[in-house]
C-alpha atoms as a PDB file:
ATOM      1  CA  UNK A   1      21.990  38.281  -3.436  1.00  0.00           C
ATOM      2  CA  UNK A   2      21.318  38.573   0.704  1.00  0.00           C
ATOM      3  CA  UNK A   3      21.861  34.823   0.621  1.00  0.00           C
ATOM      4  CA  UNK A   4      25.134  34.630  -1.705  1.00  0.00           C
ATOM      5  CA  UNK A   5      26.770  37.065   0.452  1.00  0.00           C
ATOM      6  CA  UNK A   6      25.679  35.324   3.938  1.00  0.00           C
ATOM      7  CA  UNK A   7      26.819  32.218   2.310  1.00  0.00           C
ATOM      8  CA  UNK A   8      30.382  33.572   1.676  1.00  0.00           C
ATOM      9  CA  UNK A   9      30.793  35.481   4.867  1.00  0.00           C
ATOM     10  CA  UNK A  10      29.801  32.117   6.957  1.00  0.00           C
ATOM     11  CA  UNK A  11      32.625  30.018   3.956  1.00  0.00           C
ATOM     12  CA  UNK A  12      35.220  32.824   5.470  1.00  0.00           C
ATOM     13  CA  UNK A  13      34.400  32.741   8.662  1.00  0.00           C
ATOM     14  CA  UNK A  14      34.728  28.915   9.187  1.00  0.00           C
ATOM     15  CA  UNK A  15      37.829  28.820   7.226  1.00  0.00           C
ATOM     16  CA  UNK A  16      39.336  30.888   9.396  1.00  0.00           C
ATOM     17  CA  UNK A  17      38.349  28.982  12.382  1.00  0.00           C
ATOM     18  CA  UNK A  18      39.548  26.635  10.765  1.00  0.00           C
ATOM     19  CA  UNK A  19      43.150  27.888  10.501  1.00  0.00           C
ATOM     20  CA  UNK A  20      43.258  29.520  13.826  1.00  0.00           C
ATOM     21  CA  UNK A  21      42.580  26.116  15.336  1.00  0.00           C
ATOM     22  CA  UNK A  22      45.382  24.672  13.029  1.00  0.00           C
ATOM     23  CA  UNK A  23      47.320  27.805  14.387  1.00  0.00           C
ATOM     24  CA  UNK A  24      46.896  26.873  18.094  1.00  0.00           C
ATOM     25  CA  UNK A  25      47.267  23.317  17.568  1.00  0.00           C
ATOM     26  CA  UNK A  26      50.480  23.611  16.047  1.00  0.00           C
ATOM     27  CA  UNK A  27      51.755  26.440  18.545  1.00  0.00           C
ATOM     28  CA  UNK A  28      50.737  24.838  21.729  1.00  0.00           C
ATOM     29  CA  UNK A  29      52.432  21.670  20.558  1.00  0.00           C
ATOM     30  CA  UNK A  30      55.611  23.513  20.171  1.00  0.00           C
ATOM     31  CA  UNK A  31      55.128  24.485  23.564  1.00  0.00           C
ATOM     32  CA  UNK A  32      54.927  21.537  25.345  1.00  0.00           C
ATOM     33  CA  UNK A  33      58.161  20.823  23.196  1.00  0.00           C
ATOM     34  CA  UNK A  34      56.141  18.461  20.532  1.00  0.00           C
ATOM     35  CA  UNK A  35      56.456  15.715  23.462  1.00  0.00           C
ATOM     36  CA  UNK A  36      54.433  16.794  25.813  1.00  0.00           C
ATOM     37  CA  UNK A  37      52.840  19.138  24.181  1.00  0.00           C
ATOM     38  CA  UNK A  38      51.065  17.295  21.101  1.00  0.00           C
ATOM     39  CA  UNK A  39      48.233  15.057  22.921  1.00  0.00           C
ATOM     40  CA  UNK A  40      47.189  17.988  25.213  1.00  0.00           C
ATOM     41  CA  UNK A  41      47.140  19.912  22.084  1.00  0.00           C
ATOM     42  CA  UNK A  42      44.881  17.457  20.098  1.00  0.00           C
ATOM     43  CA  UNK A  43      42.521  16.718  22.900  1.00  0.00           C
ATOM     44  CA  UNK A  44      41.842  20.381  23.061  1.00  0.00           C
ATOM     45  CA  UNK A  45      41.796  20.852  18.910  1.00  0.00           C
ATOM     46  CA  UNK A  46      38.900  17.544  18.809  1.00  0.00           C
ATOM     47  CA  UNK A  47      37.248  19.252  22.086  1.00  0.00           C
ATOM     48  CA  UNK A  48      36.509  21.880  20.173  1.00  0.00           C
ATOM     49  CA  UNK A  49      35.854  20.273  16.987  1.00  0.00           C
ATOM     50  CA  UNK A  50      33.196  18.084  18.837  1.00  0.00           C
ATOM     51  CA  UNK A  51      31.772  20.932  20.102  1.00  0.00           C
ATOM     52  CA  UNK A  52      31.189  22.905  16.662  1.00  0.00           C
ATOM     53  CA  UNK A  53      29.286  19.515  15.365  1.00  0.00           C
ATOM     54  CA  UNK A  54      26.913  19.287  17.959  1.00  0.00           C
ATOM     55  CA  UNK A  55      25.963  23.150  17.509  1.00  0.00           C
ATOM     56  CA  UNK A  56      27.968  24.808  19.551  1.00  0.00           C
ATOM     57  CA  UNK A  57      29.476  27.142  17.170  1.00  0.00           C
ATOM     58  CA  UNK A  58      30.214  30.486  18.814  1.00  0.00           C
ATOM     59  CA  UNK A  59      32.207  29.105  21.728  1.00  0.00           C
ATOM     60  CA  UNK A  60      35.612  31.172  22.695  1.00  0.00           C
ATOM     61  CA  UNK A  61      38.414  28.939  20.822  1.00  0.00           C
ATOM     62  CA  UNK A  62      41.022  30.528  22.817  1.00  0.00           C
ATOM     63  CA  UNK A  63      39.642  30.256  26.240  1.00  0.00           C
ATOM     64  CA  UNK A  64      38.354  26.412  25.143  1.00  0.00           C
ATOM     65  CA  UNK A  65      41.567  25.498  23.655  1.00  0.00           C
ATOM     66  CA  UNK A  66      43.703  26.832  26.644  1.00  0.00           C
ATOM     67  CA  UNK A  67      41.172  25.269  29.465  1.00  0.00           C
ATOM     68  CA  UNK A  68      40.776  22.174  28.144  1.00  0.00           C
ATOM     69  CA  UNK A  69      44.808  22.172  27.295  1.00  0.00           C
ATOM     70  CA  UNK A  70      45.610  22.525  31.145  1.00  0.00           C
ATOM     71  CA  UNK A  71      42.381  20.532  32.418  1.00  0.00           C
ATOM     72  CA  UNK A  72      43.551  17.510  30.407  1.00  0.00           C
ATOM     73  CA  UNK A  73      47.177  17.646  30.153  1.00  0.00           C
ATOM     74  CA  UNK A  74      48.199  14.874  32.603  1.00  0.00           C
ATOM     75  CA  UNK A  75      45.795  12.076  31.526  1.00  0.00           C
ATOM     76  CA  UNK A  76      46.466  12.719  27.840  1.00  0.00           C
ATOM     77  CA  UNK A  77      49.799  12.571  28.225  1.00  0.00           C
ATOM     78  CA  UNK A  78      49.346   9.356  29.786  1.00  0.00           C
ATOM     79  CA  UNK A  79      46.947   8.211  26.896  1.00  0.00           C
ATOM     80  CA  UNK A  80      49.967   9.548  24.534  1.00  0.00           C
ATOM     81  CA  UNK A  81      52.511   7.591  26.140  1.00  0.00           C
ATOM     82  CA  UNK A  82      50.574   3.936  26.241  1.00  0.00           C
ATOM     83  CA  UNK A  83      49.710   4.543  22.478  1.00  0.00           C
ATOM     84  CA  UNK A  84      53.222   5.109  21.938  1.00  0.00           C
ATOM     85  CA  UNK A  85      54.222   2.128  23.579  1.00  0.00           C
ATOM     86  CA  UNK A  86      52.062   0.170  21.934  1.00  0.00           C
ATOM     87  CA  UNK A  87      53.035   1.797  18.743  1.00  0.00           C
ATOM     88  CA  UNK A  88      56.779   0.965  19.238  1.00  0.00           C
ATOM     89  CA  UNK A  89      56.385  -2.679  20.038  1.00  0.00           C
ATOM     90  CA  UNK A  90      54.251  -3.135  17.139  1.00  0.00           C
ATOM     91  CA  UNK A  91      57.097  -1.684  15.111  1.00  0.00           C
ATOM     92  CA  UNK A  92      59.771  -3.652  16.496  1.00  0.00           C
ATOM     93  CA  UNK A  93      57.791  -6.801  15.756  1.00  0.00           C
ATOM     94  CA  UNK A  94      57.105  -5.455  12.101  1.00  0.00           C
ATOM     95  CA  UNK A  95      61.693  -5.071  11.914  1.00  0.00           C
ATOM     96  CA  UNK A  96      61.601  -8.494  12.916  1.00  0.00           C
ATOM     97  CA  UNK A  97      58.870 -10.043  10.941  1.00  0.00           C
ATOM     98  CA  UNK A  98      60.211  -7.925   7.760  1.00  0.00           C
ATOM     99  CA  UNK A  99      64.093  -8.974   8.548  1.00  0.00           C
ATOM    100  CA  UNK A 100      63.624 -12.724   9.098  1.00  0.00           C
ATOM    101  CA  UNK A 101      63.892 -15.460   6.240  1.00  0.00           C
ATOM    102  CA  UNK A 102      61.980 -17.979   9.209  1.00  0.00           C
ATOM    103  CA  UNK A 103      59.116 -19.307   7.469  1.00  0.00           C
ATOM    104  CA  UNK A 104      56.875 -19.038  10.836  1.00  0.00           C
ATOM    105  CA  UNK A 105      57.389 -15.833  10.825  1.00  0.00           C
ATOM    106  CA  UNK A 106      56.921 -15.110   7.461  1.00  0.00           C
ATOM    107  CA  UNK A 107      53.568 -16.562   7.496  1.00  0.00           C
ATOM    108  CA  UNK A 108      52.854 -14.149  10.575  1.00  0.00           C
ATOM    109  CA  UNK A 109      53.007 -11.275   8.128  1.00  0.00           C
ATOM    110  CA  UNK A 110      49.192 -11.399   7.339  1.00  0.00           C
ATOM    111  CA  UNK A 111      47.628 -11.669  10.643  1.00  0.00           C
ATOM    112  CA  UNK A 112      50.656  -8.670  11.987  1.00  0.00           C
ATOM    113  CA  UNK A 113      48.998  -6.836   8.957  1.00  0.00           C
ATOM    114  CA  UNK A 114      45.360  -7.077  10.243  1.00  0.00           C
ATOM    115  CA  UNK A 115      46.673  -6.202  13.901  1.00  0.00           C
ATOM    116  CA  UNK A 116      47.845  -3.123  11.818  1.00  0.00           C
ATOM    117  CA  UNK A 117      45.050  -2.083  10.639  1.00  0.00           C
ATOM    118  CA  UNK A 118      43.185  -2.760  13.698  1.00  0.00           C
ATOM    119  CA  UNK A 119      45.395  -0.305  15.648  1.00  0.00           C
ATOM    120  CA  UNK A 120      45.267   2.451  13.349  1.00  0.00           C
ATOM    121  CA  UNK A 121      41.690   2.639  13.322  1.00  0.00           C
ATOM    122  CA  UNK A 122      42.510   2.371  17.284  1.00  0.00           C
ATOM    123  CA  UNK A 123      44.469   5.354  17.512  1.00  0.00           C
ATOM    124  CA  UNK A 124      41.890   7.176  15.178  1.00  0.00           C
ATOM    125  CA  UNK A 125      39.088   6.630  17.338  1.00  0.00           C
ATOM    126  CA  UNK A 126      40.876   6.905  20.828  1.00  0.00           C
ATOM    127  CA  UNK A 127      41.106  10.473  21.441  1.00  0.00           C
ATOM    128  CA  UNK A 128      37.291  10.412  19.957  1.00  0.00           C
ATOM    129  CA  UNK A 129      36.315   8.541  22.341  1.00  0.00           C
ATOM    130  CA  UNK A 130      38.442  10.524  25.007  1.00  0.00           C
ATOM    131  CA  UNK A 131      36.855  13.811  24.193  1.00  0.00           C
ATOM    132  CA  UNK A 132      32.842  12.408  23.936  1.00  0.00           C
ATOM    133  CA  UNK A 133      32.891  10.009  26.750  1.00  0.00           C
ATOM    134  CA  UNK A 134      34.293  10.650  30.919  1.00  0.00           C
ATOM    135  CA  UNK A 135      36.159   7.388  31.125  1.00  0.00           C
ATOM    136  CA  UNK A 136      39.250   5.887  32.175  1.00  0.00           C
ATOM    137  CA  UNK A 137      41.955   5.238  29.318  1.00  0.00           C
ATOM    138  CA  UNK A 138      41.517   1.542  30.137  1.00  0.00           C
ATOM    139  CA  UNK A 139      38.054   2.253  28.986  1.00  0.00           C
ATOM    140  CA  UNK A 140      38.743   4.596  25.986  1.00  0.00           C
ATOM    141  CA  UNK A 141      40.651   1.875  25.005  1.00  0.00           C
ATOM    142  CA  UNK A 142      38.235  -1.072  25.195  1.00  0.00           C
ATOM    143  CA  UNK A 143      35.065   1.498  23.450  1.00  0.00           C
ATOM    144  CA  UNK A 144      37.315   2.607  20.846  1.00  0.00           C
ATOM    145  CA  UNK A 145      37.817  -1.454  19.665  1.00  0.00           C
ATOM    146  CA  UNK A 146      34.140  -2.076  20.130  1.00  0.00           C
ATOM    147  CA  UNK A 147      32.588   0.829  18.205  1.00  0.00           C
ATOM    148  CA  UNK A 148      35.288   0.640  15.129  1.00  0.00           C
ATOM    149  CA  UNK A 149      33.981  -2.800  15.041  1.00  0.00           C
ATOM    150  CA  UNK A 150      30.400  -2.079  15.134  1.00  0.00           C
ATOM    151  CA  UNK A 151      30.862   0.361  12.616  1.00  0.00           C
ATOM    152  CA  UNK A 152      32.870  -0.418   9.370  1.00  0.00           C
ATOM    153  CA  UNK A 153      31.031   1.331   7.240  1.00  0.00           C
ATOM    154  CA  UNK A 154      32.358   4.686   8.920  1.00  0.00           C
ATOM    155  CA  UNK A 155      35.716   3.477   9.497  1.00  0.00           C
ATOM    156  CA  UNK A 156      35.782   3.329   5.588  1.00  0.00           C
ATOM    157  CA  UNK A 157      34.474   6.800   5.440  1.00  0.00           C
ATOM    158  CA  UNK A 158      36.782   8.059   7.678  1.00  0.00           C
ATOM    159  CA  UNK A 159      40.057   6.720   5.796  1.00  0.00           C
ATOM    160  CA  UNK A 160      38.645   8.182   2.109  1.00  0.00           C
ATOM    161  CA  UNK A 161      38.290  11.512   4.151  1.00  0.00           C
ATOM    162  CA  UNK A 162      41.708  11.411   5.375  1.00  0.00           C
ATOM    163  CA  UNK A 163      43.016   9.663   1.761  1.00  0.00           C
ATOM    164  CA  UNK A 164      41.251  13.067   0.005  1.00  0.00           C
ATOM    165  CA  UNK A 165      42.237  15.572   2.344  1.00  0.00           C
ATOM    166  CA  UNK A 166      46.225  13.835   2.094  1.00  0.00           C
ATOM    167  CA  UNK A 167      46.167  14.343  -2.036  1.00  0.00           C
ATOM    168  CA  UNK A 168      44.711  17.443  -1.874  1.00  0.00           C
ATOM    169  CA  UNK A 169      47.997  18.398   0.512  1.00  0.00           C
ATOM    170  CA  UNK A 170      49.931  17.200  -2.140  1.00  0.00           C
ATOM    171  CA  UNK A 171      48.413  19.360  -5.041  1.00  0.00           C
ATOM    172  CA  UNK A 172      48.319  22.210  -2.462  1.00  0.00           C
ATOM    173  CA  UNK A 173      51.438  21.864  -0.113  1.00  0.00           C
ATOM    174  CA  UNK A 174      50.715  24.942   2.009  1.00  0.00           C
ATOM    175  CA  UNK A 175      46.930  23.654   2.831  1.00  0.00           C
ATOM    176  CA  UNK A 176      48.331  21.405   5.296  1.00  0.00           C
ATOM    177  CA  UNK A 177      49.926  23.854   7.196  1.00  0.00           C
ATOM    178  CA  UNK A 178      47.442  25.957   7.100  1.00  0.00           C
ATOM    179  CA  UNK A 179      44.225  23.175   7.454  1.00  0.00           C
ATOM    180  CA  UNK A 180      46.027  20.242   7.607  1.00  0.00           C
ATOM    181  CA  UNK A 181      45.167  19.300  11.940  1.00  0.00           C
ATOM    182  CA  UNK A 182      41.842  20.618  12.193  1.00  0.00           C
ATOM    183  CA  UNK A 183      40.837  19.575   9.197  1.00  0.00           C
ATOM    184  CA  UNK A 184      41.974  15.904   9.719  1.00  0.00           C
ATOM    185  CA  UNK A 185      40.549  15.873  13.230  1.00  0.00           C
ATOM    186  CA  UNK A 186      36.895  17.427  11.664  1.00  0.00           C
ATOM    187  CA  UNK A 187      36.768  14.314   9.397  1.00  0.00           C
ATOM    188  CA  UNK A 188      37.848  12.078  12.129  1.00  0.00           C
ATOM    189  CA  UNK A 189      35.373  13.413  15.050  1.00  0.00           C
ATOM    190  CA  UNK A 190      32.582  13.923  11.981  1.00  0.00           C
ATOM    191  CA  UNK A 191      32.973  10.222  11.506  1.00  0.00           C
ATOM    192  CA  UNK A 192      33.672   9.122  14.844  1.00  0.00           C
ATOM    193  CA  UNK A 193      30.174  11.052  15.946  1.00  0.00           C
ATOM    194  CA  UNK A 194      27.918   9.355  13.834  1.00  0.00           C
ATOM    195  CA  UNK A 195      29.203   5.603  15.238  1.00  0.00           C
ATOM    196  CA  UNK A 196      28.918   7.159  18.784  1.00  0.00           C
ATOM    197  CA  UNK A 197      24.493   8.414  17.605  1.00  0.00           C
ATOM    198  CA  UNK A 198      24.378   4.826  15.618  1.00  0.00           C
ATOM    199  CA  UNK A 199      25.302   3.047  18.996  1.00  0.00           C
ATOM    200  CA  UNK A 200      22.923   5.020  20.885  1.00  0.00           C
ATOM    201  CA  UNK A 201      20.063   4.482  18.474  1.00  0.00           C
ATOM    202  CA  UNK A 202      20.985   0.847  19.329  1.00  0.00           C
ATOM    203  CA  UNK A 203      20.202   1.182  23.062  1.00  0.00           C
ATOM    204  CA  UNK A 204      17.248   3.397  22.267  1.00  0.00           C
ATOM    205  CA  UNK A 205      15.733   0.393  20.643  1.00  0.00           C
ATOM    206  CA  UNK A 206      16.593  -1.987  22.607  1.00  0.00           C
ATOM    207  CA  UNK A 207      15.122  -0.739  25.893  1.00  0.00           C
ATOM    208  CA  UNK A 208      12.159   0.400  24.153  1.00  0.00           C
ATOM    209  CA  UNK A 209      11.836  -3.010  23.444  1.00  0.00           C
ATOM    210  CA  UNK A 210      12.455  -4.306  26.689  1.00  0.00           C
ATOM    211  CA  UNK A 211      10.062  -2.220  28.251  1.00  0.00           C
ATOM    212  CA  UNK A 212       7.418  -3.579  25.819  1.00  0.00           C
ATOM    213  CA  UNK A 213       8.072  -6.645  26.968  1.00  0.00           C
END
């Protein structure tokens, strides 16, 4: 009975740490005026998240959220504006290639596609990668392409996680309001986590065996 009842308390509890990070998220984003407000806003939501996966699950969410909010609010804004960039050119190419009747450019449709998909999983793993690592952006950039490569099998993890939690928001239209950013960002940073241990693991073994050599 003991154990049902911990069991519960620690479901509610989480839930609604949960929803007060969704809370903040949301609210600190409408501070910055969405613009400038949304990547300082998300850093600090996956700083946090990161930080309840690797155990540290009774840090101050406020203080944390706020800190981190100020501390990085300059370089992620900068991150923010050269994945926008980025973001807009690939749509203006995609008006182009979708409005032309030029053969050429017709036939660029598939490898646009894969470019696509290779910048989504970018901009999934960037701020990951941000948040885990103290590098430059040029850097954040360049690990974020090598470890979604090394790691497929988690990239496909990461989009079913994001495909579920997406239908259940459409059974359940005030769970994303509620759940929707932190939730999202859990599955994301869950995911993201496990490339960053598999790529250590990697290094592990290899200078173990270079210093049997």
């Amino acid at each position: 009975m003991h154990t049902v009842t911990g069991f519960l308390y620690r479901s509610c509890e989480w839930i609604m740490r949960f929803a007060f990070l969704n809370l903040l998220w949301i609210v600190f984003t409408l501070l910055g005026f969405i613009i400038g407000g949304f990547f300082p806003s998300t850093i600090a939501m996956f700083t946090i998240i990161r930080k309840w996966i690797i155990g540290h699950s009774d840090l101050p969410v406020l203080h944390t959220f706020w800190t981190t909010y100020k501390k990085e609010w300059l370089k992620s804004n900068l991150l923010g504006v050269l994945l926008l960039a980025a973001s807009s050119i690939i749509y203006l190419e995609y008006t182009v290639i979708n409005n032309s009747t030029h053969s050429f450019l017709q036939l660029s449709k598939y490898p646009f596609f894969l470019l696509v998909i290779l910048f989504t999983f970018l901009l999934l793993y960037s701020i990951p990668v941000y948040v885990h690592y103290n590098i430059t952006i040029l850097q954040v950039f360049k690990n974020s392409v090598l470890i979604m490569l090394i790691n497929p099998l988690n990239n496909i993890v990461m989009i079913l996680g994001l495909v579920l939690v997406y239908y259940i928001g459409q059974i359940l239209p005030a769970l994303p309001i509620l759940f929707g950013g932190s939730v999202s960002a859990f599955i994301i940073m869950w995911t993201c986590i496990q490339s960053f241990k598999h790529i250590e693991r990697k290094k592990d073994a290899l200078a173990t065996i270079k210093k049997e050599e």
